[in-house]
N, C-alpha and C. Protein backbone atom coordinates (compact mmCIF):
# COMPACT_ATOMS: atom_id res chain seq x y z
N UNK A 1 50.51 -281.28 -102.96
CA UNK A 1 50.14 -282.32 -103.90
C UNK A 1 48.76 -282.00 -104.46
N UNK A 2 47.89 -282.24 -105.77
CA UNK A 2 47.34 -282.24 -106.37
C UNK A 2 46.44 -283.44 -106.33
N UNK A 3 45.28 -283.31 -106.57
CA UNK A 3 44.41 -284.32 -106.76
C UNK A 3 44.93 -285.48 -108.18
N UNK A 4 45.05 -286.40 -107.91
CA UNK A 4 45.01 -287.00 -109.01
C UNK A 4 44.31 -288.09 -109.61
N UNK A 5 44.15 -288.33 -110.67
CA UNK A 5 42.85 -289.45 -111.36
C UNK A 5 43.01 -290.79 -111.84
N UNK A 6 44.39 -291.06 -111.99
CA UNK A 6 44.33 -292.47 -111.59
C UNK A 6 45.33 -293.40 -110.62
N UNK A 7 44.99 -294.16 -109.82
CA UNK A 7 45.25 -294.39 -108.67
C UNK A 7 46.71 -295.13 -109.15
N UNK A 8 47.67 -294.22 -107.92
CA UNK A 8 49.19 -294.50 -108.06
C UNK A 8 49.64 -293.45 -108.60
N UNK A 9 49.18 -292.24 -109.05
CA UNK A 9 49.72 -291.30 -109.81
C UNK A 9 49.93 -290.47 -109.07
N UNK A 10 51.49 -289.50 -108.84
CA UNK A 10 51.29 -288.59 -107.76
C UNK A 10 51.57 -287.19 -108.54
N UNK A 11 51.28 -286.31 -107.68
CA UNK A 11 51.85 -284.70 -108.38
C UNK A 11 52.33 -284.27 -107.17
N UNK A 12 53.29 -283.49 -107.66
CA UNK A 12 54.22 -283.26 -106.51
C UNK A 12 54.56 -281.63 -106.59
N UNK A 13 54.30 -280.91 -105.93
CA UNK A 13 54.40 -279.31 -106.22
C UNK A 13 55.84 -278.98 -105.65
N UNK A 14 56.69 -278.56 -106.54
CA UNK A 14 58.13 -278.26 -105.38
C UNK A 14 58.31 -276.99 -105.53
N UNK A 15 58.64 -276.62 -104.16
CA UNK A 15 58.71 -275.06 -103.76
C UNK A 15 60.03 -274.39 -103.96
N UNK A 16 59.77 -273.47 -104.91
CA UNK A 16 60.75 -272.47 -105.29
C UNK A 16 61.06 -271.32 -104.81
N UNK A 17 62.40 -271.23 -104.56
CA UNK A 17 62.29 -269.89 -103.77
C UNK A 17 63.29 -268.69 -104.80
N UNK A 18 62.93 -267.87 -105.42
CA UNK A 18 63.14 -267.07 -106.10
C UNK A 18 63.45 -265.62 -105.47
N UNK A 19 64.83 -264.85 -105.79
CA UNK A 19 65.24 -263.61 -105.36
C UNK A 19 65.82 -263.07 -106.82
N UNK A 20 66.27 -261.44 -106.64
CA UNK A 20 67.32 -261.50 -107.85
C UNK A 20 68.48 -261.73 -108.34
N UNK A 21 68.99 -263.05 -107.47
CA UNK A 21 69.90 -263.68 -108.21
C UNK A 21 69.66 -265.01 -109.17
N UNK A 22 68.20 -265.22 -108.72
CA UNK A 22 67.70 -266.56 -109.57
C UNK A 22 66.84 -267.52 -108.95
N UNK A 23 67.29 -267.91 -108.24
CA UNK A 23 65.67 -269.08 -107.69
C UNK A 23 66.65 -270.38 -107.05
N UNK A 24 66.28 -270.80 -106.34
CA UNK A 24 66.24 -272.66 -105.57
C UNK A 24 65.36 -273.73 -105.67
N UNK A 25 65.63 -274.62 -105.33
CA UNK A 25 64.66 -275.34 -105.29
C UNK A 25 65.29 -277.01 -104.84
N UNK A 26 65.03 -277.80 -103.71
CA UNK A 26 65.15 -279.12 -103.78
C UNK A 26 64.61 -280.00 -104.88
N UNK A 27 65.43 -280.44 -105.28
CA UNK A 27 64.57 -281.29 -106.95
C UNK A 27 64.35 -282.44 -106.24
N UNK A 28 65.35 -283.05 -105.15
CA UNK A 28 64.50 -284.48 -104.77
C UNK A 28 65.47 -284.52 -102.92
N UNK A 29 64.55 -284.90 -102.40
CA UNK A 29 65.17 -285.11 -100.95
C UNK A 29 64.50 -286.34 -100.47
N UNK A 30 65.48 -287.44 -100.31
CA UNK A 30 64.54 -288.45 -99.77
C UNK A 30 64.13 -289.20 -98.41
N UNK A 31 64.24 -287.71 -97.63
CA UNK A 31 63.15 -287.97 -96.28
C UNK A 31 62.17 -287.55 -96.68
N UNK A 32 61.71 -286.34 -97.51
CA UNK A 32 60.83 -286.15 -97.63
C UNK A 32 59.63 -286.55 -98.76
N UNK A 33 60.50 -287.39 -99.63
CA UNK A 33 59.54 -288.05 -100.25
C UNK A 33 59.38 -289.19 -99.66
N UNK A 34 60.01 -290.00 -98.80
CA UNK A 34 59.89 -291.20 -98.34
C UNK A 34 58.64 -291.12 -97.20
N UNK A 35 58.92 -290.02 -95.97
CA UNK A 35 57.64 -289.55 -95.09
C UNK A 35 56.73 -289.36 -96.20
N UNK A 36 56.21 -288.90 -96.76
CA UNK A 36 55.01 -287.80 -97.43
C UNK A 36 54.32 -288.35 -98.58
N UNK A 37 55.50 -289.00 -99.41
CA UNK A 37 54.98 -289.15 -100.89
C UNK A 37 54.94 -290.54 -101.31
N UNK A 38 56.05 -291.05 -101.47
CA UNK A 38 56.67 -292.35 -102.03
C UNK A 38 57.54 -292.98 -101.16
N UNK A 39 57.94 -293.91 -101.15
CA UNK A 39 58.86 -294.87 -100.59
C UNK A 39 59.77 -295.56 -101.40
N UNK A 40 60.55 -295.17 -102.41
CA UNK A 40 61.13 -295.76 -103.28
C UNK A 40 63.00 -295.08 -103.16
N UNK A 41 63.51 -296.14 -103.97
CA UNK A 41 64.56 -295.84 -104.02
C UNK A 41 65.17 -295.76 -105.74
N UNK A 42 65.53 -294.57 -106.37
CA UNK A 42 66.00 -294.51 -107.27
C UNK A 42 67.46 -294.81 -107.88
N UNK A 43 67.44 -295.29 -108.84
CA UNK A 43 68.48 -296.12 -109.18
C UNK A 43 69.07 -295.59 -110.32
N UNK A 44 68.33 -294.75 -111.23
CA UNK A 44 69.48 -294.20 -112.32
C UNK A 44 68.30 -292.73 -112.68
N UNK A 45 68.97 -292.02 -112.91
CA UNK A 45 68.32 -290.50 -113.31
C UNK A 45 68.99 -290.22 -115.08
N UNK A 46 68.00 -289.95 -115.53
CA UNK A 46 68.35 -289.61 -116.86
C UNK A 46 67.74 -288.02 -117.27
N UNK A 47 68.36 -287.28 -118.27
CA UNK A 47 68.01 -286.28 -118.63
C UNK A 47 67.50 -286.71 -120.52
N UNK A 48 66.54 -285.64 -120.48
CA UNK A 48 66.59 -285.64 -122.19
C UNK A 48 66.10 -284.14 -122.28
N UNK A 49 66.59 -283.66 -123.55
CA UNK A 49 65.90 -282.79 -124.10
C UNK A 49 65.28 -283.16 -125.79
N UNK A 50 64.18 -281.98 -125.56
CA UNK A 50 63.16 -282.39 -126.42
C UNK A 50 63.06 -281.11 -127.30
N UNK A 51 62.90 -280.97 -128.88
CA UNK A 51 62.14 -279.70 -129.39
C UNK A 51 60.87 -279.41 -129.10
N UNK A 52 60.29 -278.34 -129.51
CA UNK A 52 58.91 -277.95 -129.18
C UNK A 52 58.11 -278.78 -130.15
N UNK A 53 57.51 -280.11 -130.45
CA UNK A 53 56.69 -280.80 -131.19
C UNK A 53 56.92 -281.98 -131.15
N UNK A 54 57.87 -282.51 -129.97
CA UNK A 54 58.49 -284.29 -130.24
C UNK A 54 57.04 -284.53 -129.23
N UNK A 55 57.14 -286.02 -129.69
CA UNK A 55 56.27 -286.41 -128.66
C UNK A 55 57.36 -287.72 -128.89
N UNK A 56 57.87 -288.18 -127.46
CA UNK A 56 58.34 -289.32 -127.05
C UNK A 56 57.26 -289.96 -126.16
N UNK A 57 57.22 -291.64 -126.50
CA UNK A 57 56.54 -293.11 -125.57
C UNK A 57 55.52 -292.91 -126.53
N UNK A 58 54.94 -293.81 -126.29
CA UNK A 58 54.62 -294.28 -124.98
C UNK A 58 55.38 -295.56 -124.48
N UNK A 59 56.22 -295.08 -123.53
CA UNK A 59 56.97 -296.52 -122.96
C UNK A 59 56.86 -297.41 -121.72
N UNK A 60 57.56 -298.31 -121.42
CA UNK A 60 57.53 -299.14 -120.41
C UNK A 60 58.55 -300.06 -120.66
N UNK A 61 58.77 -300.70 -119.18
CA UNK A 61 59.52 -301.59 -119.32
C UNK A 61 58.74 -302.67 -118.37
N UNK A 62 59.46 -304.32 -118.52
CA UNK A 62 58.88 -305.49 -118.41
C UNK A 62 59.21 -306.21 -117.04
N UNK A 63 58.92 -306.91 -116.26
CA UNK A 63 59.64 -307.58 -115.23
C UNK A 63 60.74 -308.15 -116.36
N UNK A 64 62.00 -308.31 -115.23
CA UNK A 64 62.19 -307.56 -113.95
C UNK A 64 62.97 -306.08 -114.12
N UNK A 65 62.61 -306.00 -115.00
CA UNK A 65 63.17 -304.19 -114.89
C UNK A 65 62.12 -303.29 -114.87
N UNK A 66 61.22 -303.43 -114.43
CA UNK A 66 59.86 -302.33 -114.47
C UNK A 66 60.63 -300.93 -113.29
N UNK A 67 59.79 -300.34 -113.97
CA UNK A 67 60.54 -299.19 -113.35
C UNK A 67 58.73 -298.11 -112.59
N UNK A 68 59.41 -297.32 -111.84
CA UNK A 68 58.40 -296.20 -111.28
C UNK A 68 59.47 -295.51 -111.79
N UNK A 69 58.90 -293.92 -111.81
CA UNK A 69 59.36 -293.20 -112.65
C UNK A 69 58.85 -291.70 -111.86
N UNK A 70 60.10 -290.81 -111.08
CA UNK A 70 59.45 -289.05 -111.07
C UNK A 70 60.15 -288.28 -112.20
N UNK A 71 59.25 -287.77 -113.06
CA UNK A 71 59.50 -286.49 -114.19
C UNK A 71 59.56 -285.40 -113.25
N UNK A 72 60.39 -285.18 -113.85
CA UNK A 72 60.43 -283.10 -113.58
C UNK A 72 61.48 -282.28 -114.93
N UNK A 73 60.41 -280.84 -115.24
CA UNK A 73 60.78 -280.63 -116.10
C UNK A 73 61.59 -279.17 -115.80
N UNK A 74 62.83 -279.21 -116.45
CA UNK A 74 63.68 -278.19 -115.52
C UNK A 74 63.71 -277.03 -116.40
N UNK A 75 63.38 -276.67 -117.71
CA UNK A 75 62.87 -275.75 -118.37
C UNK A 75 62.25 -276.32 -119.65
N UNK A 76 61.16 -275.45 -120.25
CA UNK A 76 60.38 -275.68 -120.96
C UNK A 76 58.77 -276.13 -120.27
N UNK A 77 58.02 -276.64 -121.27
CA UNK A 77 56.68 -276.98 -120.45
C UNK A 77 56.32 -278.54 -122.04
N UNK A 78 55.68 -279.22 -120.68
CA UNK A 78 55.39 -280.77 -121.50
C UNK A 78 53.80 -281.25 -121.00
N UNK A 79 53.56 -281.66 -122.19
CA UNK A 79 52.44 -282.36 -121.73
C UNK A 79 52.29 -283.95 -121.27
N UNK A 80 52.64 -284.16 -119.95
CA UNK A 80 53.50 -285.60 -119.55
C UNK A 80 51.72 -286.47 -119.11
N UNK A 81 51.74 -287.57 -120.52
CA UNK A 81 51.13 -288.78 -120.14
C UNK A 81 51.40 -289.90 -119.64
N UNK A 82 49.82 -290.42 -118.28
CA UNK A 82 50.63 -291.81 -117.99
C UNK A 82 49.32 -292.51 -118.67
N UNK A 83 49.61 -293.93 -118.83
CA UNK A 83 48.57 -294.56 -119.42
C UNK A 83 48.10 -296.00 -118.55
N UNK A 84 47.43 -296.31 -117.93
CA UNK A 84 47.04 -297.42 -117.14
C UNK A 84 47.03 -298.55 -117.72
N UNK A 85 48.49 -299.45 -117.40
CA UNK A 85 48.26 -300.98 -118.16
C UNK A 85 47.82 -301.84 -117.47
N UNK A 86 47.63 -301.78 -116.34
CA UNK A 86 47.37 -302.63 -114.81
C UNK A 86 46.16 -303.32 -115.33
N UNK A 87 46.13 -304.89 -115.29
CA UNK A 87 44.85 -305.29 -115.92
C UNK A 87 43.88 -305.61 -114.63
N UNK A 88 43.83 -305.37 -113.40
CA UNK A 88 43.25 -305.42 -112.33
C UNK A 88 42.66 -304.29 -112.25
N UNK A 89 43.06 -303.19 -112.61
CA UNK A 89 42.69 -301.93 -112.49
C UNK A 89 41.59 -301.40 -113.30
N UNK A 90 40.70 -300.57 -111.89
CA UNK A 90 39.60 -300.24 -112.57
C UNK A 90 39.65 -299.00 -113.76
N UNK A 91 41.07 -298.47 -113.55
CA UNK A 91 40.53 -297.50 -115.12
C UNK A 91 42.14 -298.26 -116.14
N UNK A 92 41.49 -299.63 -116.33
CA UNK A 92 42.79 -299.84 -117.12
C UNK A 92 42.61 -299.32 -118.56
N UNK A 93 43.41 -298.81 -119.10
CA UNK A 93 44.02 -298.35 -120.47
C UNK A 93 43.28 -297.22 -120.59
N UNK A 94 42.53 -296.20 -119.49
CA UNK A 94 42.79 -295.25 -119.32
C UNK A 94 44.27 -294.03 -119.18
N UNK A 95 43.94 -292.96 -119.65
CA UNK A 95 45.20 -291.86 -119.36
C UNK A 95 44.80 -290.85 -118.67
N UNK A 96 46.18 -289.96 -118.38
CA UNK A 96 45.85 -288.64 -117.82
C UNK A 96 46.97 -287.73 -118.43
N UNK A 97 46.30 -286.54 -118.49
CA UNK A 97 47.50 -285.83 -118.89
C UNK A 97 47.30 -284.68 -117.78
N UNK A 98 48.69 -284.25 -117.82
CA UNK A 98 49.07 -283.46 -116.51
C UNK A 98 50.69 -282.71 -117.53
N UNK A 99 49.94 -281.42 -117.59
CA UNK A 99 50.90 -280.02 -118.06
C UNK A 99 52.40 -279.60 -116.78
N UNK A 100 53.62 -280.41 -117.27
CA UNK A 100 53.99 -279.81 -116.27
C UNK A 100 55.16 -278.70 -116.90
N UNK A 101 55.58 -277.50 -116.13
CA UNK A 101 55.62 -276.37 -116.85
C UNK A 101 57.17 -275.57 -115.70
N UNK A 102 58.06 -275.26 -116.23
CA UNK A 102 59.17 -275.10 -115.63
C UNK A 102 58.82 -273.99 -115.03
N UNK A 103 58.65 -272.89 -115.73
CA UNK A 103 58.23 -271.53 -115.40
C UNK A 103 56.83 -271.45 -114.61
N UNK A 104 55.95 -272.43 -115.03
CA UNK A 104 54.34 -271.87 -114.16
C UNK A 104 53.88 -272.56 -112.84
N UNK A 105 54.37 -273.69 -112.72
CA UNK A 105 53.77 -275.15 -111.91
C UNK A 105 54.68 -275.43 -111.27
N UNK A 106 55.81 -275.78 -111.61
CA UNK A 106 56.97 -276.43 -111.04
C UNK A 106 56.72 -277.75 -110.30
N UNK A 107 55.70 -278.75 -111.61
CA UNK A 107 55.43 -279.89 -110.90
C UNK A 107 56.14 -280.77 -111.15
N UNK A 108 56.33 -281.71 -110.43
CA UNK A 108 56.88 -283.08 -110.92
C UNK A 108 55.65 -284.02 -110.76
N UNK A 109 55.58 -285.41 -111.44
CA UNK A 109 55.12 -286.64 -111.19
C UNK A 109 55.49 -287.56 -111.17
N UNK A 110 55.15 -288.48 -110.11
CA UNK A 110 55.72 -289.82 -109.67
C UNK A 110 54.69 -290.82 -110.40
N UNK A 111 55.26 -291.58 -111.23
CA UNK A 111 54.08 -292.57 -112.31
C UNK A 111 54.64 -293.83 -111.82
N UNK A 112 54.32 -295.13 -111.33
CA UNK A 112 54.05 -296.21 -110.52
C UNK A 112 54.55 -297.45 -111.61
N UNK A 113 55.08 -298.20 -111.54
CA UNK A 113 55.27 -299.79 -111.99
C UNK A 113 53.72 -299.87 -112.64
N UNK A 114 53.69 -300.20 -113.82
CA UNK A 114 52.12 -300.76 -114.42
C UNK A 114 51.34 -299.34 -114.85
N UNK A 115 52.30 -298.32 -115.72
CA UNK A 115 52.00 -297.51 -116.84
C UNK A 115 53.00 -297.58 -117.76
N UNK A 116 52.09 -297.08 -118.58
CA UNK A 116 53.44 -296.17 -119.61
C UNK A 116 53.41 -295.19 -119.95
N UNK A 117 54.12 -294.55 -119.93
CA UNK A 117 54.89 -293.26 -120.18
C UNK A 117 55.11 -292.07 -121.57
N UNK A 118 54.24 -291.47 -121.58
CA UNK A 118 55.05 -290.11 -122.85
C UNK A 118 54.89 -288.87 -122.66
N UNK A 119 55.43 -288.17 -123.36
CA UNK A 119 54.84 -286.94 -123.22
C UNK A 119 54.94 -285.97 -124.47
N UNK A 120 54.73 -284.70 -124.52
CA UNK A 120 54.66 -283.95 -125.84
C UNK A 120 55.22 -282.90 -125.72
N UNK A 121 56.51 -282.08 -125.97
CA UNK A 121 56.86 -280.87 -125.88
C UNK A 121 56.38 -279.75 -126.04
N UNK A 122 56.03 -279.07 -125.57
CA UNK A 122 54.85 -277.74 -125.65
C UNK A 122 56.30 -276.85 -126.45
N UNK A 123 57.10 -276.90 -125.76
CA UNK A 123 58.53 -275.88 -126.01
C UNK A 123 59.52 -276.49 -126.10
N UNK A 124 60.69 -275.83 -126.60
CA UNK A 124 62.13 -276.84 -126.40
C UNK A 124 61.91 -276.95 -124.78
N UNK A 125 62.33 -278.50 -124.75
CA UNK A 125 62.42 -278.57 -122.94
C UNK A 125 63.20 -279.76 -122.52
N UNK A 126 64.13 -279.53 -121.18
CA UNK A 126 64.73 -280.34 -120.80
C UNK A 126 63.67 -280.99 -119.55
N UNK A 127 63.97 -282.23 -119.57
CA UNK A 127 63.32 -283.46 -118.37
C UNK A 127 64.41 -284.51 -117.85
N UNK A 128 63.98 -284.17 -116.67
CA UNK A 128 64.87 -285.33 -115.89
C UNK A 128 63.97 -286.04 -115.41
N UNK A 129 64.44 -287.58 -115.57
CA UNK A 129 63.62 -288.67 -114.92
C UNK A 129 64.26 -289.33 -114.06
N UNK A 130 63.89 -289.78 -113.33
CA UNK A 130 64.23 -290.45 -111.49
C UNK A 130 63.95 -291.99 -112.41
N UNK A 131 64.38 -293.09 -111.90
CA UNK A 131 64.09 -294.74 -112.31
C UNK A 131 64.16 -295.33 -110.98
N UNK A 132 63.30 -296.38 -110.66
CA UNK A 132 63.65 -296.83 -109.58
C UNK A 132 64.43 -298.54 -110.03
N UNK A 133 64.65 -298.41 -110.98
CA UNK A 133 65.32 -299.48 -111.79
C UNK A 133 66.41 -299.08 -113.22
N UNK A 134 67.02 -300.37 -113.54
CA UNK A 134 67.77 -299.62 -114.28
C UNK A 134 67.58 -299.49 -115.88
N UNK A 135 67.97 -298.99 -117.23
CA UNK A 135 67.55 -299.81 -118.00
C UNK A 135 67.94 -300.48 -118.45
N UNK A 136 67.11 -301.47 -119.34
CA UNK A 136 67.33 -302.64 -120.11
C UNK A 136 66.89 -302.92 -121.52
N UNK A 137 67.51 -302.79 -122.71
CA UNK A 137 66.79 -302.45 -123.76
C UNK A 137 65.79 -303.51 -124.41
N UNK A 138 66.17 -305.14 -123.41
CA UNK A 138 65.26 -306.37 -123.62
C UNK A 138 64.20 -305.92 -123.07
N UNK A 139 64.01 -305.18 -121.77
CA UNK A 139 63.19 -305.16 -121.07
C UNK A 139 61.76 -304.13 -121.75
N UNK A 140 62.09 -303.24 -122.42
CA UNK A 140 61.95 -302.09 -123.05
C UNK A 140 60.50 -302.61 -124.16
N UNK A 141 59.68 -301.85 -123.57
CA UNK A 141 58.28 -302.01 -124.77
C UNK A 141 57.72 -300.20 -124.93
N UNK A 142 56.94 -300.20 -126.17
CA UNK A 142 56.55 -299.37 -126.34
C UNK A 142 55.14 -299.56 -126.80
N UNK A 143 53.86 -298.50 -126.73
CA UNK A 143 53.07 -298.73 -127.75
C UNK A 143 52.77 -297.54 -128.02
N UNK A 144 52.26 -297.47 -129.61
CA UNK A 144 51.70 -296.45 -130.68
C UNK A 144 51.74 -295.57 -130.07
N UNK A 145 52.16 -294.26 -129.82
CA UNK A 145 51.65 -292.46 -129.29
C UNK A 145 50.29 -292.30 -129.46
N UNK A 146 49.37 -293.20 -130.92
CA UNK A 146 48.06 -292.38 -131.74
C UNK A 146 47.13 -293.64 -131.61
N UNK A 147 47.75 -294.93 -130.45
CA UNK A 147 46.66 -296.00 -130.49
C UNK A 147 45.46 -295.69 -130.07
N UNK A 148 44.85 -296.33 -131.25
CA UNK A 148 43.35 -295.80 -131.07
C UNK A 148 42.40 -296.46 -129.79
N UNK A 149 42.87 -297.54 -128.79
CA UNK A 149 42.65 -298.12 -127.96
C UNK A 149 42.72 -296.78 -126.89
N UNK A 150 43.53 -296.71 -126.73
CA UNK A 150 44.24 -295.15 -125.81
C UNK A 150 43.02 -294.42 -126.02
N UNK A 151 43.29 -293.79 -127.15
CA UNK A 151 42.65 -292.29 -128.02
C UNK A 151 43.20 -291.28 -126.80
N UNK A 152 44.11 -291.14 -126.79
CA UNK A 152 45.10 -290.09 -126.27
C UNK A 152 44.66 -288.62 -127.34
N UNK A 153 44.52 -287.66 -126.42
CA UNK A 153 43.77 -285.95 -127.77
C UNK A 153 44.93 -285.53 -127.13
N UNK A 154 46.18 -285.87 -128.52
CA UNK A 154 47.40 -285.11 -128.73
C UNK A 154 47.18 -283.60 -129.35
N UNK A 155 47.35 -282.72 -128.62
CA UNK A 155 46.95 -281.23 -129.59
C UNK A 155 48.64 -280.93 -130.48
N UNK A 156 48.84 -281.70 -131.35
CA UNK A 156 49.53 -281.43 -132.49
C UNK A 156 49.09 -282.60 -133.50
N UNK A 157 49.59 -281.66 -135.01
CA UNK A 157 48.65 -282.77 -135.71
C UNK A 157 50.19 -283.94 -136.48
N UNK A 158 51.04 -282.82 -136.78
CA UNK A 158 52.40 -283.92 -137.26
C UNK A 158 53.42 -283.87 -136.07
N UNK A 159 53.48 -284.26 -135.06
CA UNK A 159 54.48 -284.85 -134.49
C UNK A 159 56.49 -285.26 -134.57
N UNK A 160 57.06 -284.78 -134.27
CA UNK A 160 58.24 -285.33 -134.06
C UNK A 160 58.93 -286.51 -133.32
N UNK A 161 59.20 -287.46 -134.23
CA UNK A 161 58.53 -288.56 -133.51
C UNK A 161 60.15 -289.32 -133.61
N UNK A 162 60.81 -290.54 -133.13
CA UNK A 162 61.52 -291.38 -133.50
C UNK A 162 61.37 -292.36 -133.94
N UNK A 163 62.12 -292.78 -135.01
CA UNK A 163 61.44 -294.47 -135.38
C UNK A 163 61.17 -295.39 -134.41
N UNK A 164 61.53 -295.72 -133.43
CA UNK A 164 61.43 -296.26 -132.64
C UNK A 164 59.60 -295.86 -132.15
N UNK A 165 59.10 -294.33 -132.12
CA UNK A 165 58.17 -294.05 -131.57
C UNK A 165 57.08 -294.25 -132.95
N UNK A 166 57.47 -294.23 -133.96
CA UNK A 166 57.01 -294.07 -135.39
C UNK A 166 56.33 -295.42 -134.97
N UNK A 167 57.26 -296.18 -135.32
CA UNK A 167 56.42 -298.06 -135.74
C UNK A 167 56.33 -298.41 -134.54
N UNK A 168 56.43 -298.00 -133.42
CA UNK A 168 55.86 -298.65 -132.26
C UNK A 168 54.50 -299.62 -132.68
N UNK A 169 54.38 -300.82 -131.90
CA UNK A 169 53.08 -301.29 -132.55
C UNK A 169 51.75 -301.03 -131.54
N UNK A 170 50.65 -301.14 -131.92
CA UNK A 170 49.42 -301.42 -131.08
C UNK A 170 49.50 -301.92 -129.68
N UNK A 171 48.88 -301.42 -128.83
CA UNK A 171 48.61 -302.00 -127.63
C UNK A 171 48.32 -303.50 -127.77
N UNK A 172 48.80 -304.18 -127.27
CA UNK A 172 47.91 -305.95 -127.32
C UNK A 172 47.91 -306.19 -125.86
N UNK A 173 46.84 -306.68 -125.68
CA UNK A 173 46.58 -307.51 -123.98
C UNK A 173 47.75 -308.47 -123.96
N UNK A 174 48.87 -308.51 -122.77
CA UNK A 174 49.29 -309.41 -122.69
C UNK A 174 49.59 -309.20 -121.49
N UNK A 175 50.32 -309.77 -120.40
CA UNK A 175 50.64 -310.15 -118.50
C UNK A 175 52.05 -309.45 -119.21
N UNK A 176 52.59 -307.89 -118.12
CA UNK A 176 53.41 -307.40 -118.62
C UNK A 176 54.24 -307.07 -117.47
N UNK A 177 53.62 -307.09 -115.92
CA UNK A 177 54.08 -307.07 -114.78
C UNK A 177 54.11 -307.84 -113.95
C-alpha cells in the first residue's frame, strides 16, 4: 500500500505474476482485503471503457445508496480522482490524483462513502469498479469535471466528455451523506 493524502483513501498494489504465457493476478480476494485493507462488502461490479481523452465524474451518489468504490484498471492507464465532500473533514473539497496504469503500477483504489469520483483516460482503457451498493439513478449526483471550487489541473485542454458530464452543475454546499 502507498501513502495516501486524504484520509479514507486507499492504494492498493496487486501483485502480478508474469511468465511467457502472460501474467496473473488476484483482482479481489476478500480475506485479504477484509484482514489488511477494508472491510466491506461489494454489491455490484461494473466495467467501462474509455477513449484516450474522456474524462468521466465527477460523481456520487446520495443516502441511501452511497457507495465506496475499488477502481482497477485492467488495461490502459487513467488519471483516477477522488474529491473530498465530507463537510467534517479537514481537507474538505480537496482532491487527489493518483495515475493508475495497467502496464506500470498495477494499482487499484479503494475511495470511501463521502467523495466523488472521476477520472481522465491517459489511453483507450478499460476499468472495473467494485460498489459496495447498488445503483440508483435518483440517487446519482454529479459535479462540474472544471469546478472552479475543486480547481482540479486536468492535463487536457478539450475533453471528451458526456452530456451528462458536460452540464453537470457547480458544487453547492448541501448535507449529502
Amino acid at each position: 500500500m502507498l501513502q495516501e493524502t486524504l484520509e479514507g483513501i486507499k492504494i492498493i498494489k496487486r501483485e502480478i505474476y508474469r511468465d511467457e504465457r502472460g501474467y496473473f493476478s488476484e483482482f479481489y480476494k476478500n480475506t485479504s482485503f477484509n484482514l489488511n485493507i477494508i472491510n466491506k462488502e461489494f454489491k455490484q461490479t461494473n466495467i467501462s471503457f474509455s477513449k484516450k481523452g474522456v474524462i468521466r465524474g465527477l460523481h456520487y451518489q446520495i443516502n441511501p445508496y452511497a457507495q465506496d468504490k475499488l477502481i482497477t484498471v485492467i488495461s490502459g492507464k487513467i488519471l483516477d480522482v477522488s474529491v473530498d465532500l465530507r463537510f467534517n473533514s479537514p481537507t474538505f473539497l480537496d482532491h487527489m490524483i493518483v495515475e493508475l496504469d495497467a502496464d506500470k503500477n498495477n494499482y487499484s483504489i479503494f475511495i470511501p462513502i463521502g467523495f466523488a469520483h472521476g477520472f481522465l483516460a491517459c489511453e483507450d482503457s478499460h476499468i472495473i469498479y467494485q460498489t459496495t451498493n447498488i445503483y440508483d439513478k435518483i440517487s446519482e449526483r454529479s459535479i462540474c469535471w472544471n469546478d472552479p471550487s475543486i480547481n482540479i489541473d486536468w492535463p487536457v485542454i478539450n475533453p471528451f466528455l458526456s452530456s451528462k458530464d458536460r452540464f453537470a452543475p457547480r458544487w453547492k454546499t448541501e448535507e449529502i451523506f
